[in-house]
Protein backbone atom coordinates (compact mmCIF):
# COMPACT_ATOMS: atom_id res chain seq x y z
CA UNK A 1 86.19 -70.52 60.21
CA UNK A 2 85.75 -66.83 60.82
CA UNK A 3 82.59 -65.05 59.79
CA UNK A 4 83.50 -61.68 57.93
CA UNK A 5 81.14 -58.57 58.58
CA UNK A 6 80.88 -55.36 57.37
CA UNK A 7 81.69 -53.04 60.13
CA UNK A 8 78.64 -50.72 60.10
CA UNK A 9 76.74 -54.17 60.96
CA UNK A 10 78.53 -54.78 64.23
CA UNK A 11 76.46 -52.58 66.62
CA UNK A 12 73.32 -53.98 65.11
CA UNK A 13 74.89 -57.39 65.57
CA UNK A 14 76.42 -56.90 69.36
CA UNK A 15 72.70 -55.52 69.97
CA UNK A 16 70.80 -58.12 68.60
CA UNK A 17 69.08 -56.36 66.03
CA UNK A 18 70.82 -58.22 63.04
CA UNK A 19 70.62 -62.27 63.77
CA UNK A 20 70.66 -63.41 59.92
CA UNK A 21 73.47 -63.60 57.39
CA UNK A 22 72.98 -64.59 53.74
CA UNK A 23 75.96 -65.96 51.60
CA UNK A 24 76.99 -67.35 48.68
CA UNK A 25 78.69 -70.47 47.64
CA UNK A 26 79.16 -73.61 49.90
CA UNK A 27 77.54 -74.51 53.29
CA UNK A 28 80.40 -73.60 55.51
CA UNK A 29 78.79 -73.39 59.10
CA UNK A 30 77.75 -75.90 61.18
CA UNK A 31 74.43 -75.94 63.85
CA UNK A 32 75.68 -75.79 67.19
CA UNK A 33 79.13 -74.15 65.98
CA UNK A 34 80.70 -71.18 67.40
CA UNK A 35 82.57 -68.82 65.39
CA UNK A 36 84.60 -65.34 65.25
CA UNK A 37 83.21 -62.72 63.95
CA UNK A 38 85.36 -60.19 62.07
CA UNK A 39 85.19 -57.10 60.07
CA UNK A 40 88.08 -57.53 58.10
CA UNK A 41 90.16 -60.86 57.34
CA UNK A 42 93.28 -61.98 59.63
CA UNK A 43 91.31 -58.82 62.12
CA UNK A 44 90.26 -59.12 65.83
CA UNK A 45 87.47 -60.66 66.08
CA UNK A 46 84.92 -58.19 67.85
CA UNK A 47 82.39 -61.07 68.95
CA UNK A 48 81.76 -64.76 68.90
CA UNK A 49 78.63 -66.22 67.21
CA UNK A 50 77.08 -69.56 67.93
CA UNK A 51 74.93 -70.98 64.98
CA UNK A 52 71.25 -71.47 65.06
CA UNK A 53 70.04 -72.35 62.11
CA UNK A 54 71.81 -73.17 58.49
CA UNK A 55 69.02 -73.11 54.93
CA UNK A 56 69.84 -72.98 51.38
CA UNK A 57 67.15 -70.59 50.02
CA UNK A 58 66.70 -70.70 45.96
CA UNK A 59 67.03 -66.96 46.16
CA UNK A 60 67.84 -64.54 48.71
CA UNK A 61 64.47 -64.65 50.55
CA UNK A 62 62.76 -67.20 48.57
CA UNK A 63 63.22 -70.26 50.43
CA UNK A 64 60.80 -72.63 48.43
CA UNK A 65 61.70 -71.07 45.20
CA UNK A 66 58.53 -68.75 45.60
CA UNK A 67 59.20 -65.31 46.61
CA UNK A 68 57.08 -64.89 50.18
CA UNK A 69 54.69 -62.82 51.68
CA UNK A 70 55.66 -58.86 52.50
CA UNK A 71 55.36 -59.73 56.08
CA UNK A 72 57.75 -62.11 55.95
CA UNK A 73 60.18 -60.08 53.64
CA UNK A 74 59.56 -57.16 56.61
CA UNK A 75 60.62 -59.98 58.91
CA UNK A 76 63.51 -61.25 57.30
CA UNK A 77 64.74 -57.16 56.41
CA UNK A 78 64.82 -56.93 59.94
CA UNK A 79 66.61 -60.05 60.91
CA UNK A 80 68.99 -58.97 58.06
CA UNK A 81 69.26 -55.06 60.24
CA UNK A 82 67.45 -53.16 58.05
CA UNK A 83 64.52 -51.76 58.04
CA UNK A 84 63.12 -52.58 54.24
CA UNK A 85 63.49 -55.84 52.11
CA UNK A 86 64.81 -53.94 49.01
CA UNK A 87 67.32 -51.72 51.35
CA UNK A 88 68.97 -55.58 51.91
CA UNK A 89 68.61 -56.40 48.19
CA UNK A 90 70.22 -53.05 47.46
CA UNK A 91 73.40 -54.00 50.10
CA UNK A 92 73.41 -57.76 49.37
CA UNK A 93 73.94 -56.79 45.52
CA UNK A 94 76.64 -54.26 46.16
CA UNK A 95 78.75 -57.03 48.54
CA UNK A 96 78.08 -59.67 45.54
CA UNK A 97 79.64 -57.54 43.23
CA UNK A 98 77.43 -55.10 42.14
CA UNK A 99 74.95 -57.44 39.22
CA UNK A 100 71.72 -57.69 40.70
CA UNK A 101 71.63 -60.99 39.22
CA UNK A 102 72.67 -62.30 42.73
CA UNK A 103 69.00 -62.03 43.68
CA UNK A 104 68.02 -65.02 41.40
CA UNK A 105 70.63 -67.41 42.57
CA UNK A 106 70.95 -69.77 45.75
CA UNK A 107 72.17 -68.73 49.10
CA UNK A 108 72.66 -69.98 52.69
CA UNK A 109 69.85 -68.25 54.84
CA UNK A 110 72.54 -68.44 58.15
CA UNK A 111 70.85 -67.72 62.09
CA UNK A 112 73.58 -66.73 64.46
CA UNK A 113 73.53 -65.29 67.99
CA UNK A 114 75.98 -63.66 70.10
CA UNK A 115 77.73 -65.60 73.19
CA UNK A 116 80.62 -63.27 74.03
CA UNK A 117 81.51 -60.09 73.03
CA UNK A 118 85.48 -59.45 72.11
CA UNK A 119 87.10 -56.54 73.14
């Protein structure tokens, strides 16, 4: 199963910078798996991703149903590419469909790194 991207994501992904995905709905990626990664469905895939780590947060950074320390939200804005927790918020909202009521509700906390870069 492809993993879709937006495509203003992909240089921070291809350099490393962005190493954490959050999404909805059911688990559907594996530890150990490698994936496509694609901008747009049915697209080429511009990299292949190989999955570190799979956790259900309660919230979108709120992993024990507490939110967590501004250090760690700094962290976790970073591993998300950007530089501010509420800059993510703002962009994870808007690709949830726009009710900030996404921010309250369970997602997969998803660690992937590169292994080959498409062309």
């Amino acid at each position: 199963m492809p993993i879709l991207f937006r495509p203003d994501m992909v240089p921070l992904i291809l350099s490393g910078c962005k190493t954490v995905t959050r999404r909805r709905g059911k688990k559907r990626w594996n530890v150990d798996a490698i994936h496509q990664a694609w901008t747009k469905r049915g697209g080429p895939a511009f990299a292949r991703v190989l999955i570190v780590s799979v956790n259900q947060e309660a919230a979108p950074g709120s992993p024990d149903g507490l939110l967590m320390s501004d250090r760690w939200l700094t962290d976790e804005s970073r591993y998300e590419g950007f530089a501010f927790w509420p800059d993510f918020e703002a962009a994870y909202v808007a690709l949830n469909g726009g009710d900030p009521k996404v921010l309250r509700q369970p997602c997969w906390r998803v660690e992937f790194e590169v292994v080959t870069e498409d062309a």
